[in-house]
Protein backbone atom coordinates (compact mmCIF):
# COMPACT_ATOMS: atom_id res chain seq x y z
CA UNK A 1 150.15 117.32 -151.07
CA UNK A 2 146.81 116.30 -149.99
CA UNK A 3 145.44 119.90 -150.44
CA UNK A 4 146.44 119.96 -153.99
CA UNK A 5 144.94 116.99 -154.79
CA UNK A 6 142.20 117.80 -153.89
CA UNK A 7 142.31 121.56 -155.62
CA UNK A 8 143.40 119.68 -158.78
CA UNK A 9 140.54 116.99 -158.67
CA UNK A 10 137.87 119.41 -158.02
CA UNK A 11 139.50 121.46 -161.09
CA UNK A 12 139.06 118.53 -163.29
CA UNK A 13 135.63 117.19 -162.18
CA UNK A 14 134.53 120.75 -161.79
CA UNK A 15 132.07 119.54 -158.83
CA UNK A 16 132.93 119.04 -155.57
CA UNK A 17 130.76 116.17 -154.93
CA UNK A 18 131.83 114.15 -157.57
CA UNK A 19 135.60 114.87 -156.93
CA UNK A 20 134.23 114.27 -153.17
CA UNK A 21 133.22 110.88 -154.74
CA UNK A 22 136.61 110.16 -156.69
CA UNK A 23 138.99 110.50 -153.61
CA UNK A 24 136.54 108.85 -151.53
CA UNK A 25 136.02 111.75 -149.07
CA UNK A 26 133.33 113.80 -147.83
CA UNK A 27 132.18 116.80 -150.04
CA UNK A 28 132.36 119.10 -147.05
CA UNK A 29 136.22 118.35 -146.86
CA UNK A 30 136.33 119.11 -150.02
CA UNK A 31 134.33 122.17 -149.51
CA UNK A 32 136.99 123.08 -146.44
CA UNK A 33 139.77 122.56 -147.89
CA UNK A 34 139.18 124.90 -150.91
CA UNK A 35 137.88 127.60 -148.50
CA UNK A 36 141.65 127.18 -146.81
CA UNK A 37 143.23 127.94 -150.11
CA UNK A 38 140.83 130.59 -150.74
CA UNK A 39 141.68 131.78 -147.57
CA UNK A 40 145.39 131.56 -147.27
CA UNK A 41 146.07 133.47 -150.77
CA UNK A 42 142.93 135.51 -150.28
CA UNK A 43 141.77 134.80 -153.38
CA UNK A 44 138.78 133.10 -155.21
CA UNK A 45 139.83 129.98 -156.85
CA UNK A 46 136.53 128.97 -158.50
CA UNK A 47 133.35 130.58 -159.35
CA UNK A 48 130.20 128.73 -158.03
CA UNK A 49 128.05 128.17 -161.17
CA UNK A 50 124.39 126.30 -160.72
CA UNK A 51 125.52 123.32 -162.45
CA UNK A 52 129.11 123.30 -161.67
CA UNK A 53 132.25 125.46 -160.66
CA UNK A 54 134.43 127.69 -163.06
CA UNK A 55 138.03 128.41 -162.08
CA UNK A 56 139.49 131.40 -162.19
CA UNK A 57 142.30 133.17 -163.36
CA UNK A 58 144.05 132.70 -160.05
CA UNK A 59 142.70 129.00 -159.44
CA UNK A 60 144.59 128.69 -163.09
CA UNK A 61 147.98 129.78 -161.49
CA UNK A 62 147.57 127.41 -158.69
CA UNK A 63 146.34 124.44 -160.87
CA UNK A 64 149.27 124.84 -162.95
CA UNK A 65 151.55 125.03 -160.19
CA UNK A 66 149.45 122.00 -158.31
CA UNK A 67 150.19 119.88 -161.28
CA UNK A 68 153.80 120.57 -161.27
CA UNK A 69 154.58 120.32 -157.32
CA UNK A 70 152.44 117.03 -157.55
CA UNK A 71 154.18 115.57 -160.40
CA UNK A 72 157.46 116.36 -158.57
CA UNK A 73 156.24 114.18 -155.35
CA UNK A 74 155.65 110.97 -157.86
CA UNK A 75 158.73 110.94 -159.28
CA UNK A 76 160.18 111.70 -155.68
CA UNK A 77 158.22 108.92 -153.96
CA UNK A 78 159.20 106.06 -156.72
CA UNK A 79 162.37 107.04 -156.76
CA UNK A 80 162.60 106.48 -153.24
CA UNK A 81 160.47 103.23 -153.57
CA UNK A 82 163.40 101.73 -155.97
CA UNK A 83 166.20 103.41 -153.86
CA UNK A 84 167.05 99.65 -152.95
CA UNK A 85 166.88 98.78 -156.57
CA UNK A 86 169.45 100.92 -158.05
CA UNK A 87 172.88 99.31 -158.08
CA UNK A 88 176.43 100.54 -159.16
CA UNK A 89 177.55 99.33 -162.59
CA UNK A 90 180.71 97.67 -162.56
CA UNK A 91 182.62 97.05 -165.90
CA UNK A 92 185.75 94.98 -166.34
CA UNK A 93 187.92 94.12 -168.87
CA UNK A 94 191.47 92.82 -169.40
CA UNK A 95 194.23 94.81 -169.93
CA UNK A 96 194.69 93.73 -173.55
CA UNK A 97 191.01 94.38 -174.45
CA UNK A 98 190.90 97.11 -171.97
CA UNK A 99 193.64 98.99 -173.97
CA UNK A 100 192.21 98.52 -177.55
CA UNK A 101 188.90 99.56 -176.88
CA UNK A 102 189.73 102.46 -174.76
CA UNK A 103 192.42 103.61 -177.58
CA UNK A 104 190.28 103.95 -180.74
């Protein structure tokens, strides 16, 4: 998840040292870690401008994707932060009431 933080912050900021800056690592990391992806998917994610990087076609498929799977892990991770919160809903009634209500 890391990774495609990383990927999805450098495709926002469109520099590496200033998405370097944002998630408070070093720009070479940043640097490494979009080499990997490059890598792994032999593919080129961005296109190295003077002023600033361009992503392409492919880096769009992964961004979108990024975006989703990261999305996912939040909900994932506060739903498992509020596991403990969740309780069962209990609902009583008398018989009488119970009866009416449950008859209309």
């Amino acid at each position: 998840m890391r990774q495609l933080k990383v990927f999805v912050t450098t495709a926002e900021y469109k520099k590496m040292s200033l998405a370097a800056k944002h998630l408070f690592i070093s720009q070479p990391t940043i640097s490494q870690i979009i080499s990997d992806f490059e890598a792994e998917y032999n593919v080129e994610l961005f296109m190295r401008q003077k002023r600033e990087l361009q992503i392409t076609a492919a880096g769009e498929i992964l961004l979108e994707s990024a975006k989703k799977m990261l999305s996912i892990n939040d909900t994932l991770t506060q739903d498992m932060k509020n596991i403990h919160f969740i309780r069962p809903l209990k609902i009583a009634a008398t018989t009488t009431i119970g009866s009416n209500i449950i008859l209309r």
